[in-house]
PDB file of N, CA and C in Angstrom:
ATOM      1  N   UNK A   1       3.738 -12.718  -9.900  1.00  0.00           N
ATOM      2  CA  UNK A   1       2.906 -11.518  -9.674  1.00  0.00           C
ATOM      3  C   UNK A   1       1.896 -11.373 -10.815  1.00  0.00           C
ATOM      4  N   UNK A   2       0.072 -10.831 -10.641  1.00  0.00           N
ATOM      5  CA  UNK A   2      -0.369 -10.360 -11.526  1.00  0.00           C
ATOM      6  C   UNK A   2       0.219  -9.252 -12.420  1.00  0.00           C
ATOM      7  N   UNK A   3      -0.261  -9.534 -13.272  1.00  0.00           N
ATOM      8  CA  UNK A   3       0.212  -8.616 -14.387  1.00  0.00           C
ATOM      9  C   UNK A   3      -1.325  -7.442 -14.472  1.00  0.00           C
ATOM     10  N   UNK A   4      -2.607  -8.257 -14.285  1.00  0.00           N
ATOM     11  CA  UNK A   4      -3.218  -6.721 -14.219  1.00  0.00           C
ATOM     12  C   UNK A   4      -3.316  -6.500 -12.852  1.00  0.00           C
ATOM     13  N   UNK A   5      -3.546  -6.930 -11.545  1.00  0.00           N
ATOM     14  CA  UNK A   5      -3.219  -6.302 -10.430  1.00  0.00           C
ATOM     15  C   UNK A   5      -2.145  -5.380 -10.271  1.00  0.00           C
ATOM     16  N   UNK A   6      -0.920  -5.615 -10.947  1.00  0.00           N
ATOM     17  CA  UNK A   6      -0.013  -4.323 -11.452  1.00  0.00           C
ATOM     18  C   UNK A   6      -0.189  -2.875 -11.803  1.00  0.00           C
ATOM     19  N   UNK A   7      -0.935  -3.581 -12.813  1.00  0.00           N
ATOM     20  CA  UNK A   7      -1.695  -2.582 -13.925  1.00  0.00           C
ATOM     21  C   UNK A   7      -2.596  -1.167 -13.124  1.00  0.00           C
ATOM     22  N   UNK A   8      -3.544  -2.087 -12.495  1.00  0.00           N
ATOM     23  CA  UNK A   8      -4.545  -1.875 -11.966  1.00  0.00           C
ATOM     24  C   UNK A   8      -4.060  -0.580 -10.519  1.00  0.00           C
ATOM     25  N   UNK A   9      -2.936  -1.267  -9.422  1.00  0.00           N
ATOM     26  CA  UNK A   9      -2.643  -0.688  -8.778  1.00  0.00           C
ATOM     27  C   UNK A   9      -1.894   0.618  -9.178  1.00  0.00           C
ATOM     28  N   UNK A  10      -1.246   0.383 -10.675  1.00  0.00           N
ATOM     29  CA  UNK A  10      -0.811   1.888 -11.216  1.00  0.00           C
ATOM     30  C   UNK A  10      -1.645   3.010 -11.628  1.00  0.00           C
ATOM     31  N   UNK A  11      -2.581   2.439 -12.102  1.00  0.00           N
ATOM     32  CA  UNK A  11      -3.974   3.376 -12.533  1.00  0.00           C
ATOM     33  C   UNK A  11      -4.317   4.023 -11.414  1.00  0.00           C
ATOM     34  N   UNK A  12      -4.530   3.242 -10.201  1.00  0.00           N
ATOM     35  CA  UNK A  12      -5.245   3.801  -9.027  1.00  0.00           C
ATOM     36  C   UNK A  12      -4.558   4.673  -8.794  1.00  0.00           C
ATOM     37  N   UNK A  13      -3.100   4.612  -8.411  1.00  0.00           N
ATOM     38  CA  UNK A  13      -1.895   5.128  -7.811  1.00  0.00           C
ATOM     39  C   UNK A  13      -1.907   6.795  -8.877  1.00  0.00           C
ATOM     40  N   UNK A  14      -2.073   6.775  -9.979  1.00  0.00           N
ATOM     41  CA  UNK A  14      -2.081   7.480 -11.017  1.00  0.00           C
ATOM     42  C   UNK A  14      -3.056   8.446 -11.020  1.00  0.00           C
ATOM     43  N   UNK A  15      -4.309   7.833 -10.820  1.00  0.00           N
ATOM     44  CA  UNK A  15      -5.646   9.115 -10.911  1.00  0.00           C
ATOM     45  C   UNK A  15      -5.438   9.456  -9.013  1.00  0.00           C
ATOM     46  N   UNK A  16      -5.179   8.769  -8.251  1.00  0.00           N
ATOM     47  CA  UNK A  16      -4.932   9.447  -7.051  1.00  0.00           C
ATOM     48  C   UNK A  16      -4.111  10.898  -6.842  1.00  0.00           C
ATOM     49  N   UNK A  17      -2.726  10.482  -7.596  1.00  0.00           N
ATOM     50  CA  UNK A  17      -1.879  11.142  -7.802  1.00  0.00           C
ATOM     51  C   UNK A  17      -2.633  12.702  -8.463  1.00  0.00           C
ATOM     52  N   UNK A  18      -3.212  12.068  -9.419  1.00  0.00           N
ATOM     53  CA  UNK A  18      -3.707  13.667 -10.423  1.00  0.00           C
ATOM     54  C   UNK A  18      -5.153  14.397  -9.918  1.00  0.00           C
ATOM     55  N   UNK A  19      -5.929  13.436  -9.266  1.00  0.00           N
ATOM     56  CA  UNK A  19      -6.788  14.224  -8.357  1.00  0.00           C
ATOM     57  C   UNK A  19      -6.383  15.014  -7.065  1.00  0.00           C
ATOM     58  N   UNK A  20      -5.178  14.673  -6.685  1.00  0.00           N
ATOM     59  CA  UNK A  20      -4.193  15.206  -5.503  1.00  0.00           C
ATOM     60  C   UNK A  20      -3.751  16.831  -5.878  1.00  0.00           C
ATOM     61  N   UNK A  21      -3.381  16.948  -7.098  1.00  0.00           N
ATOM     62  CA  UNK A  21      -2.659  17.761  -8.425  1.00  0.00           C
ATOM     63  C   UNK A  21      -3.663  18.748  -8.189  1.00  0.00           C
ATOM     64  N   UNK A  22      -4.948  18.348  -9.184  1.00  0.00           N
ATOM     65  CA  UNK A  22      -5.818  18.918  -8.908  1.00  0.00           C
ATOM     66  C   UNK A  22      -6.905  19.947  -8.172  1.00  0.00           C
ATOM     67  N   UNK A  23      -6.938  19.362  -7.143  1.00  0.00           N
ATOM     68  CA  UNK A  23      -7.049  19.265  -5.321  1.00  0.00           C
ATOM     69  C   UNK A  23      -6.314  20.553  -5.039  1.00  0.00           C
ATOM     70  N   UNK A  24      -5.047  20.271  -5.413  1.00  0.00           N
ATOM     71  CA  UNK A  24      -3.931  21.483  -5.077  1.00  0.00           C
ATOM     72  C   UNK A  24      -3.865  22.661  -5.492  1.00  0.00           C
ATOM     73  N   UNK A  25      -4.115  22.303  -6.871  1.00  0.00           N
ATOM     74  CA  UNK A  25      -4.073  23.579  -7.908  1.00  0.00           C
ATOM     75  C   UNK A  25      -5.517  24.390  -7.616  1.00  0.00           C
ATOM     76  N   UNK A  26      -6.601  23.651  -7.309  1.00  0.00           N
ATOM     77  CA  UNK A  26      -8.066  24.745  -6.961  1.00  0.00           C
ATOM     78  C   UNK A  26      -7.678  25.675  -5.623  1.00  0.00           C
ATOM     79  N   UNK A  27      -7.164  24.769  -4.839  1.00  0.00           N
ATOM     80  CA  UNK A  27      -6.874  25.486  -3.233  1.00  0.00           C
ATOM     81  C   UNK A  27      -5.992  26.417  -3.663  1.00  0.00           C
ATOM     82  N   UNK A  28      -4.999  26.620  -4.384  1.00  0.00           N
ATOM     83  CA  UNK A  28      -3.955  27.790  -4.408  1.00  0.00           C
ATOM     84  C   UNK A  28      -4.475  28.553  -5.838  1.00  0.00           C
TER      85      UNK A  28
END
């Protein structure tokens, strides 16, 4: 397995996650 395709897919997975957060917290 890549080691930065790893990387990479955690970052994504990560700012998805906290723009989601985000997202949530303006609506309520």
């Amino acid at each position: 397995m890549n080691r930065t395709k790893l990387v990479l897919g955690a970052v994504i997975l990560g700012s998805t996650l906290l723009a989601g957060c985000s997202s949530n917290a303006k609506i309520d």
